[in-house]
Protein backbone atom coordinates (compact mmCIF):
# COMPACT_ATOMS: atom_id res chain seq x y z
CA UNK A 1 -54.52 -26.92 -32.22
CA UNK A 2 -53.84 -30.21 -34.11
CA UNK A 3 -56.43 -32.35 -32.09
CA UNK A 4 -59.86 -31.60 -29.67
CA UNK A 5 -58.19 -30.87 -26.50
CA UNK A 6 -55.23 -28.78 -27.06
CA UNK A 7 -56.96 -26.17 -25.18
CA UNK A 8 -57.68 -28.41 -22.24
CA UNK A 9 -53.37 -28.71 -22.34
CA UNK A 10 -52.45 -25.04 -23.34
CA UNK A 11 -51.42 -24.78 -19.58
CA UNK A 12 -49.28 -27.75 -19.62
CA UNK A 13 -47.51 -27.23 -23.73
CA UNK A 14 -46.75 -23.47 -22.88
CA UNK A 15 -44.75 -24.27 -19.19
CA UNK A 16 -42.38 -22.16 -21.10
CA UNK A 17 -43.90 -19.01 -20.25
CA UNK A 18 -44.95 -20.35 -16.71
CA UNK A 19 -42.26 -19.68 -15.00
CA UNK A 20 -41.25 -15.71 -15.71
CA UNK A 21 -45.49 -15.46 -15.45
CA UNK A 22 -45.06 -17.43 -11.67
CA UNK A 23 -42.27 -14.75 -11.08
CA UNK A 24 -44.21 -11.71 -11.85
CA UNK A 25 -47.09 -13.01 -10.26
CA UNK A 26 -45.13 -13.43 -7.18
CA UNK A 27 -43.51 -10.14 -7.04
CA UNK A 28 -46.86 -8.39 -8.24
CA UNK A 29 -49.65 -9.65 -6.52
CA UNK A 30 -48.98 -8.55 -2.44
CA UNK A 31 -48.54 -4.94 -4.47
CA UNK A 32 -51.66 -5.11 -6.04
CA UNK A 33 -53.45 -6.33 -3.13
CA UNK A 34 -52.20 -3.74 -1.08
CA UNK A 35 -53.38 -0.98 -3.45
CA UNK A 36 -56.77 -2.30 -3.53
CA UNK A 37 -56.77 -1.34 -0.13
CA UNK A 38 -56.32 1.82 -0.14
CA UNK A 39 -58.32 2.65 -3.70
CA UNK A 40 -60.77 -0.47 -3.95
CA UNK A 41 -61.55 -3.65 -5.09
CA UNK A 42 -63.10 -2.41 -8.63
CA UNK A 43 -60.06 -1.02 -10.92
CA UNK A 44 -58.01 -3.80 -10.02
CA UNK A 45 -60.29 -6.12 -10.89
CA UNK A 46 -60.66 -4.26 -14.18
CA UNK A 47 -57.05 -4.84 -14.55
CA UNK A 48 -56.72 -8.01 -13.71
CA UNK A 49 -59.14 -9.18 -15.60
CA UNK A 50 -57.85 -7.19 -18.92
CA UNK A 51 -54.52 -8.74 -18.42
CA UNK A 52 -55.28 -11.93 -18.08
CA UNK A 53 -57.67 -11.78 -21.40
CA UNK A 54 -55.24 -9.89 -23.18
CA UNK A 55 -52.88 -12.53 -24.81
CA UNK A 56 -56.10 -14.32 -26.10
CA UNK A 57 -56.64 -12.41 -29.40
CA UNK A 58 -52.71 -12.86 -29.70
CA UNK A 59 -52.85 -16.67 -30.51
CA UNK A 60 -54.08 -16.18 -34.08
CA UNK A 61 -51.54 -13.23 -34.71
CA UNK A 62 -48.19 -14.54 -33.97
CA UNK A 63 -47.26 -17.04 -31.61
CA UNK A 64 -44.08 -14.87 -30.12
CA UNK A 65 -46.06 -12.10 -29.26
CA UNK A 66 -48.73 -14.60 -27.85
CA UNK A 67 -45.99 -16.34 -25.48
CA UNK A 68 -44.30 -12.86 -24.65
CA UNK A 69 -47.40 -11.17 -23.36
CA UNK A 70 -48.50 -14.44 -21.26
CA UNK A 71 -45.13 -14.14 -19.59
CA UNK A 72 -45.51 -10.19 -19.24
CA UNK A 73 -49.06 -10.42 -17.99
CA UNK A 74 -48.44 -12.17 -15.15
CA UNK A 75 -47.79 -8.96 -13.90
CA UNK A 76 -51.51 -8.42 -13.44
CA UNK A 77 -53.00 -12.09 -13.83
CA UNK A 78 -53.90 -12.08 -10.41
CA UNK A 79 -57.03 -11.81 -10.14
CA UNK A 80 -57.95 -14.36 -7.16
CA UNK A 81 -56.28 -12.31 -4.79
CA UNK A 82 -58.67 -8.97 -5.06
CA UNK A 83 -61.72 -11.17 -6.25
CA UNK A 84 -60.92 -12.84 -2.71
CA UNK A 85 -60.25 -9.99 -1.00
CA UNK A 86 -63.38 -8.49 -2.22
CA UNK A 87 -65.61 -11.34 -1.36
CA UNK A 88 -64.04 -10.64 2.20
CA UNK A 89 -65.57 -6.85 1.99
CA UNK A 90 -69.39 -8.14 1.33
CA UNK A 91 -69.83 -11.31 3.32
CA UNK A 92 -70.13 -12.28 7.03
CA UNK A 93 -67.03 -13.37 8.48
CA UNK A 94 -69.45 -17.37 9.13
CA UNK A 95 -70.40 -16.69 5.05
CA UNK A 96 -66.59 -16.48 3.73
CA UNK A 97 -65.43 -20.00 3.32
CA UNK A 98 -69.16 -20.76 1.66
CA UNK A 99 -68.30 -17.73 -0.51
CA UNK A 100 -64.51 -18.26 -1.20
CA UNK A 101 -66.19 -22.17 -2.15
CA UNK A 102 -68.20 -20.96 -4.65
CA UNK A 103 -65.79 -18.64 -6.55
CA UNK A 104 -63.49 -21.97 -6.50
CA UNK A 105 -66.51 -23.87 -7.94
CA UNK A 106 -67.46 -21.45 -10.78
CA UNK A 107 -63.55 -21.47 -12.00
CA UNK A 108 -63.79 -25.26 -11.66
CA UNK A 109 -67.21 -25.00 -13.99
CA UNK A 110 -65.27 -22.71 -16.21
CA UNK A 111 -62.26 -25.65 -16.64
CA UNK A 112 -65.01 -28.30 -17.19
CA UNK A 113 -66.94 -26.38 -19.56
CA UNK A 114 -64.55 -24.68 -21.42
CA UNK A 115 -62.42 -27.20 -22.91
CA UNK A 116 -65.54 -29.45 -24.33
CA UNK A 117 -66.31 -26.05 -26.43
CA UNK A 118 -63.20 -25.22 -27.52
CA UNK A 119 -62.93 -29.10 -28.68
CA UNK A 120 -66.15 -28.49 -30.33
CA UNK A 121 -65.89 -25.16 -32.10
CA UNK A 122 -62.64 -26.01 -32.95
CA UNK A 123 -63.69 -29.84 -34.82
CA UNK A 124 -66.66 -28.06 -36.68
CA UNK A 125 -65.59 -24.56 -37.45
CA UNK A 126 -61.34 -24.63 -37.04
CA UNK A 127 -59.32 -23.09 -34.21
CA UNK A 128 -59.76 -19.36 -35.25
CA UNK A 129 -63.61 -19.42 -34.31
CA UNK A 130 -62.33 -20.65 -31.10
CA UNK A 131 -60.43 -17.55 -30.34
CA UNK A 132 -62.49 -15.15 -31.70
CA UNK A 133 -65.41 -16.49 -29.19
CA UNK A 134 -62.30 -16.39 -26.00
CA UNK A 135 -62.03 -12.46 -27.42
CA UNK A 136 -65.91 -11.85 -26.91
CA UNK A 137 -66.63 -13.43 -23.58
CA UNK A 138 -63.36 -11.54 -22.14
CA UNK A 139 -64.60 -8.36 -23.65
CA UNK A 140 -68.36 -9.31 -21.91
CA UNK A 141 -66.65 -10.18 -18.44
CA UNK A 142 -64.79 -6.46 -18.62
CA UNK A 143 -68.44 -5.12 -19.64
CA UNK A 144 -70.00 -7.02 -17.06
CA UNK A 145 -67.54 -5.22 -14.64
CA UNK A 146 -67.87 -2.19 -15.59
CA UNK A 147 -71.19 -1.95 -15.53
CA UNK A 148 -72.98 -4.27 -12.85
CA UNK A 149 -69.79 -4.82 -10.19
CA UNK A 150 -70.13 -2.48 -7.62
CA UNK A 151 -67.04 -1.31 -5.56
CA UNK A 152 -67.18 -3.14 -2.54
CA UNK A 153 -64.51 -1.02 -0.09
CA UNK A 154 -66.16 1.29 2.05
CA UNK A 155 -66.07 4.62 1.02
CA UNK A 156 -64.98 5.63 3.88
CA UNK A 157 -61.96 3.78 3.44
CA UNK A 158 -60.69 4.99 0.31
CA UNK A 159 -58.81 8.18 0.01
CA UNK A 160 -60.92 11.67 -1.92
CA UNK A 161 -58.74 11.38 -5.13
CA UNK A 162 -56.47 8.84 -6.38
CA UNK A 163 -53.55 11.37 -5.83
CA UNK A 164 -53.84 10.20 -1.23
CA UNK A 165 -50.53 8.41 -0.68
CA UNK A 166 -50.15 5.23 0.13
CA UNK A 167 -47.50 3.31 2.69
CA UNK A 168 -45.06 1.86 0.05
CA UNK A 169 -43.41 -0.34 2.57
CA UNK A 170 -47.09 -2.07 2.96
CA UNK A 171 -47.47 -2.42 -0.98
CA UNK A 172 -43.69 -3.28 -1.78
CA UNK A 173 -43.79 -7.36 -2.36
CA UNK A 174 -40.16 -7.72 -0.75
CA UNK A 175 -41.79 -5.52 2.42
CA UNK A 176 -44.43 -8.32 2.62
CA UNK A 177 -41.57 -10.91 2.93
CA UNK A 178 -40.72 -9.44 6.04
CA UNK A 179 -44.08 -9.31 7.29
CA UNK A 180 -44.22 -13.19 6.54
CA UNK A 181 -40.55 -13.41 8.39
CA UNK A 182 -42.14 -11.30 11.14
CA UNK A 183 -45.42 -12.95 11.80
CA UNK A 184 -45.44 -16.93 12.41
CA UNK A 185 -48.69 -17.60 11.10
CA UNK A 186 -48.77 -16.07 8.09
CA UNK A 187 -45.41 -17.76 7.77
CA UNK A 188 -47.04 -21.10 8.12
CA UNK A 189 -49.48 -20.57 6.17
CA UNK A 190 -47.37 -19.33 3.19
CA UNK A 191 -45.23 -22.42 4.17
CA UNK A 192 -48.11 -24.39 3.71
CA UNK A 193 -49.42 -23.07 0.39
CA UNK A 194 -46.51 -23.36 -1.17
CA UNK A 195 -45.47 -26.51 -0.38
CA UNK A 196 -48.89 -28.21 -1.22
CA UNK A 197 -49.65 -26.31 -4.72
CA UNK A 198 -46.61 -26.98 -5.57
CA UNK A 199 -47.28 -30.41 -6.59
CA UNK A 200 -50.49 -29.53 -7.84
CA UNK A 201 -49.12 -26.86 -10.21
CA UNK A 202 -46.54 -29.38 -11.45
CA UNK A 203 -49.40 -31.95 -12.04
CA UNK A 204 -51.09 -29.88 -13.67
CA UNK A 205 -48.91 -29.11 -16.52
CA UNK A 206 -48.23 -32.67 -17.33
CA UNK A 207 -50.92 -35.02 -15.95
CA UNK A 208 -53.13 -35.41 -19.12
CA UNK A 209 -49.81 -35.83 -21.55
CA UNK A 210 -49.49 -38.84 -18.75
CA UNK A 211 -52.87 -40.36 -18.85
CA UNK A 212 -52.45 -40.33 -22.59
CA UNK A 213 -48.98 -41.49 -22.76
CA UNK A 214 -48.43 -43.85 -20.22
CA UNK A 215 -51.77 -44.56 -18.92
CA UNK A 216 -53.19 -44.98 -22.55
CA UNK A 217 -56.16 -42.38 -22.50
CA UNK A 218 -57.97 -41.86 -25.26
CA UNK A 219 -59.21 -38.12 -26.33
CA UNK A 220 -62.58 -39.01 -25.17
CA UNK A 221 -61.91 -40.42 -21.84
CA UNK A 222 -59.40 -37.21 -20.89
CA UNK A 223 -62.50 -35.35 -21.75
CA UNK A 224 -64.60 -37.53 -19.51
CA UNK A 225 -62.08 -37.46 -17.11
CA UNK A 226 -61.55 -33.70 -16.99
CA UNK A 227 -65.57 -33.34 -16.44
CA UNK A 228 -66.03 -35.72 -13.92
CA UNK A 229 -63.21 -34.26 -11.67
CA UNK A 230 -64.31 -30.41 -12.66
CA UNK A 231 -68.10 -31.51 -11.60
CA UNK A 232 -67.60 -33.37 -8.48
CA UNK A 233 -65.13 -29.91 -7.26
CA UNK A 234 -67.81 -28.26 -8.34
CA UNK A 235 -70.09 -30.61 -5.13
CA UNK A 236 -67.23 -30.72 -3.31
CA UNK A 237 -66.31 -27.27 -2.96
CA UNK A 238 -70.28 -25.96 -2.43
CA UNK A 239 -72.05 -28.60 -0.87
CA UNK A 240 -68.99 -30.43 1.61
CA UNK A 241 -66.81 -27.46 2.06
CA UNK A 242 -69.55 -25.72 4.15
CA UNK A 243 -70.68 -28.51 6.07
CA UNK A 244 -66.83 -29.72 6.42
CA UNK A 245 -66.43 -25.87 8.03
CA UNK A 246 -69.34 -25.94 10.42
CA UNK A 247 -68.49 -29.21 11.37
CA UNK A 248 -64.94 -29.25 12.01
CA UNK A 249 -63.63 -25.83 11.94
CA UNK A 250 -61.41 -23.92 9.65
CA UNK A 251 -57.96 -25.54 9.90
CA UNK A 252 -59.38 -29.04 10.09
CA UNK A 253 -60.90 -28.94 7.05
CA UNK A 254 -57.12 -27.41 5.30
CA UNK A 255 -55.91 -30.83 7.00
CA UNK A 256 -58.84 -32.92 5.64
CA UNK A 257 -58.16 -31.22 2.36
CA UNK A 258 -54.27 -31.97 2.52
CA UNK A 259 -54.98 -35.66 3.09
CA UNK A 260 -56.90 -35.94 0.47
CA UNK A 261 -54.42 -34.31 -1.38
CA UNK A 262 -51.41 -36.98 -0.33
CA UNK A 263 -54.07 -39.89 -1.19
CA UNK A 264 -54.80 -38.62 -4.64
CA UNK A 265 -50.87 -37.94 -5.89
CA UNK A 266 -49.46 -41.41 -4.21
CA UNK A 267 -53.02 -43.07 -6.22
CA UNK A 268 -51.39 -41.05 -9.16
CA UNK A 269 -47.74 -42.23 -8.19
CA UNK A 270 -48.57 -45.64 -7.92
CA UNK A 271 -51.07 -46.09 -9.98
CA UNK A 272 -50.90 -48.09 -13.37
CA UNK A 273 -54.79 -49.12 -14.53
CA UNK A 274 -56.99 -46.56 -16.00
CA UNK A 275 -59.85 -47.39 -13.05
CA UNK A 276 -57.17 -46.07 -10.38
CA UNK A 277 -56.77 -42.93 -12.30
CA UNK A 278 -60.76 -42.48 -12.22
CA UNK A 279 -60.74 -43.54 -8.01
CA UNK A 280 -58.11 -41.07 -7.99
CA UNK A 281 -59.48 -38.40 -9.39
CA UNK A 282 -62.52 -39.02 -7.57
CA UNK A 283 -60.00 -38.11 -4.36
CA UNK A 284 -58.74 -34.90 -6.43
CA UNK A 285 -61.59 -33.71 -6.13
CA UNK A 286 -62.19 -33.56 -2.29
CA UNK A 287 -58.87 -32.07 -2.62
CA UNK A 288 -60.13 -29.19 -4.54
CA UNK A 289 -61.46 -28.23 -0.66
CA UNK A 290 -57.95 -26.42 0.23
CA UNK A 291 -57.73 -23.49 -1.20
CA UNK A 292 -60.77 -21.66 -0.37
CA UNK A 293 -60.26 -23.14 3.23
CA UNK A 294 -56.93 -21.78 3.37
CA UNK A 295 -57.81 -18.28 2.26
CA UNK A 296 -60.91 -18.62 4.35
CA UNK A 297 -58.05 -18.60 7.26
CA UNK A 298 -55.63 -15.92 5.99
CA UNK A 299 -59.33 -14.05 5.12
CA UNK A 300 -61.16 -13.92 8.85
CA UNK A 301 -57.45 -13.37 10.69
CA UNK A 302 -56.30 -10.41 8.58
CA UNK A 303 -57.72 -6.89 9.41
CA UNK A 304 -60.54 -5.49 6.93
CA UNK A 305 -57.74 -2.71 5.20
CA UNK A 306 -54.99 -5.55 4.48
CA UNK A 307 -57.46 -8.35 3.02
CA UNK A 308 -56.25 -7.38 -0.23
CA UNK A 309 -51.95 -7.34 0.92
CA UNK A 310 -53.40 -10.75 3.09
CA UNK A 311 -54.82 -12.69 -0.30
CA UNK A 312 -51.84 -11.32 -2.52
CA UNK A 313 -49.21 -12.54 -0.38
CA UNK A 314 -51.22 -16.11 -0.66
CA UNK A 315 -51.72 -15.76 -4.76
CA UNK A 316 -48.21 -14.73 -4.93
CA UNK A 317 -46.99 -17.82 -4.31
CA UNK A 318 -49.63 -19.83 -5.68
CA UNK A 319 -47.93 -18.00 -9.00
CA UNK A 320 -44.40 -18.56 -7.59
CA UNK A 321 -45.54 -22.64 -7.76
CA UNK A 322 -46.90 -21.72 -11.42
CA UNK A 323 -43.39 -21.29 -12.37
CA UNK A 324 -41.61 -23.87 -10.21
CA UNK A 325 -43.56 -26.99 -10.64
CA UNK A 326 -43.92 -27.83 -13.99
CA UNK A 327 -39.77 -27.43 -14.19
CA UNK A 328 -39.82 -29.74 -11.26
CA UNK A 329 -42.13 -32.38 -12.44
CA UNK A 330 -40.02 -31.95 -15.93
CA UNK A 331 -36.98 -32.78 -13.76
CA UNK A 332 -38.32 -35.98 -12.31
CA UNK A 333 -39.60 -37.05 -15.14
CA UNK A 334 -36.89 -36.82 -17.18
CA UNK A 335 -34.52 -38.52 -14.50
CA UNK A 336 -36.57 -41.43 -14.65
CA UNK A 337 -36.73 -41.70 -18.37
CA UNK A 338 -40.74 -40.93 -18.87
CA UNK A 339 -40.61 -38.91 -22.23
CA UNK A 340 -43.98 -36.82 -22.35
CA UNK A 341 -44.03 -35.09 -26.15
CA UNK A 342 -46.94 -32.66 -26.59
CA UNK A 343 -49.12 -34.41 -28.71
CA UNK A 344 -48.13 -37.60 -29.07
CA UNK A 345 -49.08 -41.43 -29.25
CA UNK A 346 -51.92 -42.16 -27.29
CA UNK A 347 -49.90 -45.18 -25.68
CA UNK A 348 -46.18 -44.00 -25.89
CA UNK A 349 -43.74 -47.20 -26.72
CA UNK A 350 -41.16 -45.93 -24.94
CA UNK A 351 -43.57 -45.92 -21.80
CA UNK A 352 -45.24 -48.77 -21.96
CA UNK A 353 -42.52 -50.75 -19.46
CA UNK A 354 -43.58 -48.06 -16.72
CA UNK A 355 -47.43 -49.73 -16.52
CA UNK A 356 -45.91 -52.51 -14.97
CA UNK A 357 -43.25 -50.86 -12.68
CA UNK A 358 -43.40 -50.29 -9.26
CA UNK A 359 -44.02 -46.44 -9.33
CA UNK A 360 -45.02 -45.37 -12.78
CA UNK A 361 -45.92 -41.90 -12.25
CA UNK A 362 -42.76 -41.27 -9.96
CA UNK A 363 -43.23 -36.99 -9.70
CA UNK A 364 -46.94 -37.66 -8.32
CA UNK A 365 -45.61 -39.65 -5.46
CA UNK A 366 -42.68 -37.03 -4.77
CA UNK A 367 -45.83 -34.75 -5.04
CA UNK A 368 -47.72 -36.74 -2.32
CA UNK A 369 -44.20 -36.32 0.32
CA UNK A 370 -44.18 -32.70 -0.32
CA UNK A 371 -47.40 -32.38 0.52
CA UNK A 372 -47.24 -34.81 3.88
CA UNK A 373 -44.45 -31.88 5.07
CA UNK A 374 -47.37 -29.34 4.06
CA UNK A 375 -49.88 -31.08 6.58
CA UNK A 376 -46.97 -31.45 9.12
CA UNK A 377 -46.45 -27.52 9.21
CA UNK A 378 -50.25 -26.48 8.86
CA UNK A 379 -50.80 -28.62 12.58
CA UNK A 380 -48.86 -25.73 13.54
CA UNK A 381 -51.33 -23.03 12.75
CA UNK A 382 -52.78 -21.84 15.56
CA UNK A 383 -56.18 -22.43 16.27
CA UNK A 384 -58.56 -19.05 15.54
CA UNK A 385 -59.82 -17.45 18.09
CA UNK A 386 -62.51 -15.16 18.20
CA UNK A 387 -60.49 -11.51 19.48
CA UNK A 388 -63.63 -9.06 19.57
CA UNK A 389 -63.35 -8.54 23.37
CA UNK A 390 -59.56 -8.13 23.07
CA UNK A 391 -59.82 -5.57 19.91
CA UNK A 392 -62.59 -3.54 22.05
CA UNK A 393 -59.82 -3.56 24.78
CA UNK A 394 -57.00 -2.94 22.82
CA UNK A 395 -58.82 0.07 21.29
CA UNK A 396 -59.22 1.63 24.84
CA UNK A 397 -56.23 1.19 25.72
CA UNK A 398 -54.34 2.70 22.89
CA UNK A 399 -57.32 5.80 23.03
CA UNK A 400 -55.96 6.42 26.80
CA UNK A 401 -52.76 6.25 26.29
CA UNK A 402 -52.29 8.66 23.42
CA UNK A 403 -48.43 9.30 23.61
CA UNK A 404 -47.24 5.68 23.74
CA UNK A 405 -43.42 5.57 22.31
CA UNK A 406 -42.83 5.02 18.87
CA UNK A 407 -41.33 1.49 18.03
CA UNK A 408 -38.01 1.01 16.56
CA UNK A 409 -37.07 0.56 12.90
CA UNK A 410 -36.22 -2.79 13.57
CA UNK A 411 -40.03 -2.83 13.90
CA UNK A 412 -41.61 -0.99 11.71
CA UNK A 413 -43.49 -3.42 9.47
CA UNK A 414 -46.52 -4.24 11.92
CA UNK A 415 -48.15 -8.11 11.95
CA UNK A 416 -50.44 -8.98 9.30
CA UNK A 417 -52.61 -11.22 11.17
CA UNK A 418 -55.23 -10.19 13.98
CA UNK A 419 -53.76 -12.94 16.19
CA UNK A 420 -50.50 -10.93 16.86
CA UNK A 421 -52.37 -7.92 17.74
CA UNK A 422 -53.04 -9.85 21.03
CA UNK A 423 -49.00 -9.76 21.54
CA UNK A 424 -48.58 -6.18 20.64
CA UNK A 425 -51.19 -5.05 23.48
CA UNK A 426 -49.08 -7.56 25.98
CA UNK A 427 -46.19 -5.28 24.85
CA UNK A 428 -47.21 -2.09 25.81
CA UNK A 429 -48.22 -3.49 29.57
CA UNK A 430 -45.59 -2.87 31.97
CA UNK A 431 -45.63 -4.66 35.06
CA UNK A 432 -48.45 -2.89 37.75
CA UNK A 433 -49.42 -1.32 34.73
CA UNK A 434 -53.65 -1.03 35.43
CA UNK A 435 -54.42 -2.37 32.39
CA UNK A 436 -54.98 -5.72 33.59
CA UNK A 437 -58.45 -6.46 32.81
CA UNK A 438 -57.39 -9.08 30.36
């Protein structure tokens, strides 16, 4: 750490390791959610959480082994999918998108806070204070889980010993593909999540080399800049995301927050004065509204034993961008000549020419298209509709007609969302069938 906000960049200087971490994450994370299913929320968590500290220590014994085990982790570094999935378990179905809000705010709070201490341990004390002080908060989060985090799967969900067995084809990550093949709306939304983080992923590897190399950013002002957009996510995401979700309903508010995501890139794209950078990021922030709205969605139309398979199949690729964007921002950068170093001049020479071109920031406003065919496949989400009558229904129906045919291999990997279970009743109702109370 050469200067005060390396740390806020680690994510950006070590895309090395991004994208085997985005690979794992993808393959890993429908598996893991799918076993906290079946044996709960806590020793996942616990896992998670230990993997995702692990590497810290690493930093100060060799860098190899630091950037080996950040790839490896990612493996288990995904913790947003059972942390969502157990937020799921304890709220209300009208309290999730508040809830899913504020776990997005406190990770913002963590990225605004984090980085000014680092910077400051690290100026007064050196960089090895820094990660001894990572070490001890990651060993008082695993603490704080052990000891005060309840499991929050019903008991009468989870199997006597850890020995029950569990339906592979549900945990396997390439078994979820076909569920998202199978099912069209968890295909949009996965269509949808991928396509609009990532942008964001790639932006966030090499946005702050940009404001500081192009833009001409000082230290002090990427600080500045860093905290204003971290605080107003923080307002965003707890004060407008539940009045946003009242007022306009779940998959309005994903569109609202993808529009506000295709103002702030072409802003970025376009953008060549520092002031449009702060109105920007003013917009980035409203953005921050997507995510927990989207898993909001996947959250109140999966059933209450696949929330965890539900949120890993929506964190998987979330880490699939991880490993994809900042390669393609690298890409578009490089064709157009922008050289980002880690590190260097505040106000690159080499760069300077792009403040008065057209498009300086050209992979921002690629960004900003990607994300317009993101909002053009989430219109096609269908609207959520309350099913309680229907599920009462469909339960009476399948308790009178015990010895209903088994389906086919072809079908043996059952929808993922509630919606569909609409379509399997309609399947098993032959014409003058008397089941026609629907």
């Amino acid at each position: 750490m050469k200067e005060a906000l390396h740390l806020a960049w680690s994510r950006g200087t070590s895309s090395s390791a991004s994208s085997p971490q985005g690979l794992l994450s993808f393959l890993s994370a429908p598996l893991i959610g799918a076993l906290s299913d079946v044996w709960g929320r806590k020793p996942f968590l616990l896992v998670t959480v230990f993997f995702t500290c692990f590497p810290i220590p690493l930093m100060r014994v060799s860098s190899w082994w630091y950037f080996a085990m950040i790839s490896v982790s990612g493996v288990f570094s995904v913790t947003f999918s059972v942390i969502f999935a157990y937020v799921a378990d304890v709220t209300q179905e009208q309290e999730r998108s508040t809830a899913y809000g504020w776990v997005s705010a406190t990770f913002a709070a963590s990225l605004v806070s984090s980085p000014a201490i680092g910077a400051y341990l690290s100026a007064s004390y050196g960089d090895s204070l820094v990660v001894l002080v990572a070490t001890v908060v990651a060993l008082l989060d695993i603490c704080f889980i052990l000891v005060a985090v309840p499991e929050s799967l019903p008991e009468k969900m989870r199997p006597v010993s850890w020995g029950a067995q569990i339906s592979w084809k549900q945990a396997d990550p390439f078994a979820s593909l076909k569920k998202v093949g199978k099912d069209s709306t968890v295909l949009l939304i996965c269509i949808t999540v991928f396509l609009s983080y990532l942008p964001e992923a790639g932006q966030y590897s090499s946005f702050f080399l940009y404001l500081r190399q192009v833009i001409g950013f000082g230290s002090v002002k990427i600080a500045a800049f860093i905290a204003m957009v971290g605080i107003l996510s923080i307002v965003a995401q707890t004060v407008f995301l539940s009045i946003l979700m009242r007022s306009l309903g779940n998959k309005n508010t994903v569109l609202l927050g993808l529009c506000f995501q295709m103002f702030q890139l072409a802003w970025y794209g376009f953008g060549s004065q520092a002031w449009m950078m702060w109105a920007a990021g003013t917009v980035a922030a409203m953005s921050s509204i997507t995510f927990p709205a989207v898993s909001a969605l996947v959250s109140r139309n999966a059933e209450s034993d696949q929330q965890g398979v539900a949120q890993g199949i929506v964190t998987g690729i979330r880490g699939l961008c991880n490993g994809l964007g900042p390669a393609l921002y690298g890409f578009i950068f490089y064709m157009f000549h922008v050289e980002l170093t880690e590190l260097g001049p505040e106000l690159n020479s080499d760069n300077v020419a792009l403040q008065g071109a057209v498009i300086p920031g050209p992979p921002f406003l690629f960004g900003a298209c990607i994300v317009l065919v993101s909002f053009l496949v989430a219109l096609f989400i269908p609207e959520y509709r309350k099913a309680s009558g229907i599920q009462k229904h469909s339960n009476s129906v399948s308790g009178s007609l015990p010895n209903l045919p088994e389906r086919g291999s072809g079908e043996d990997i059952e929808p993922l969302l509630q919606d569909n279970s609409i379509w399997e009743l309609s399947s098993f109702e032959e014409p003058g069938n008397q089941c026609t109370e629907l």
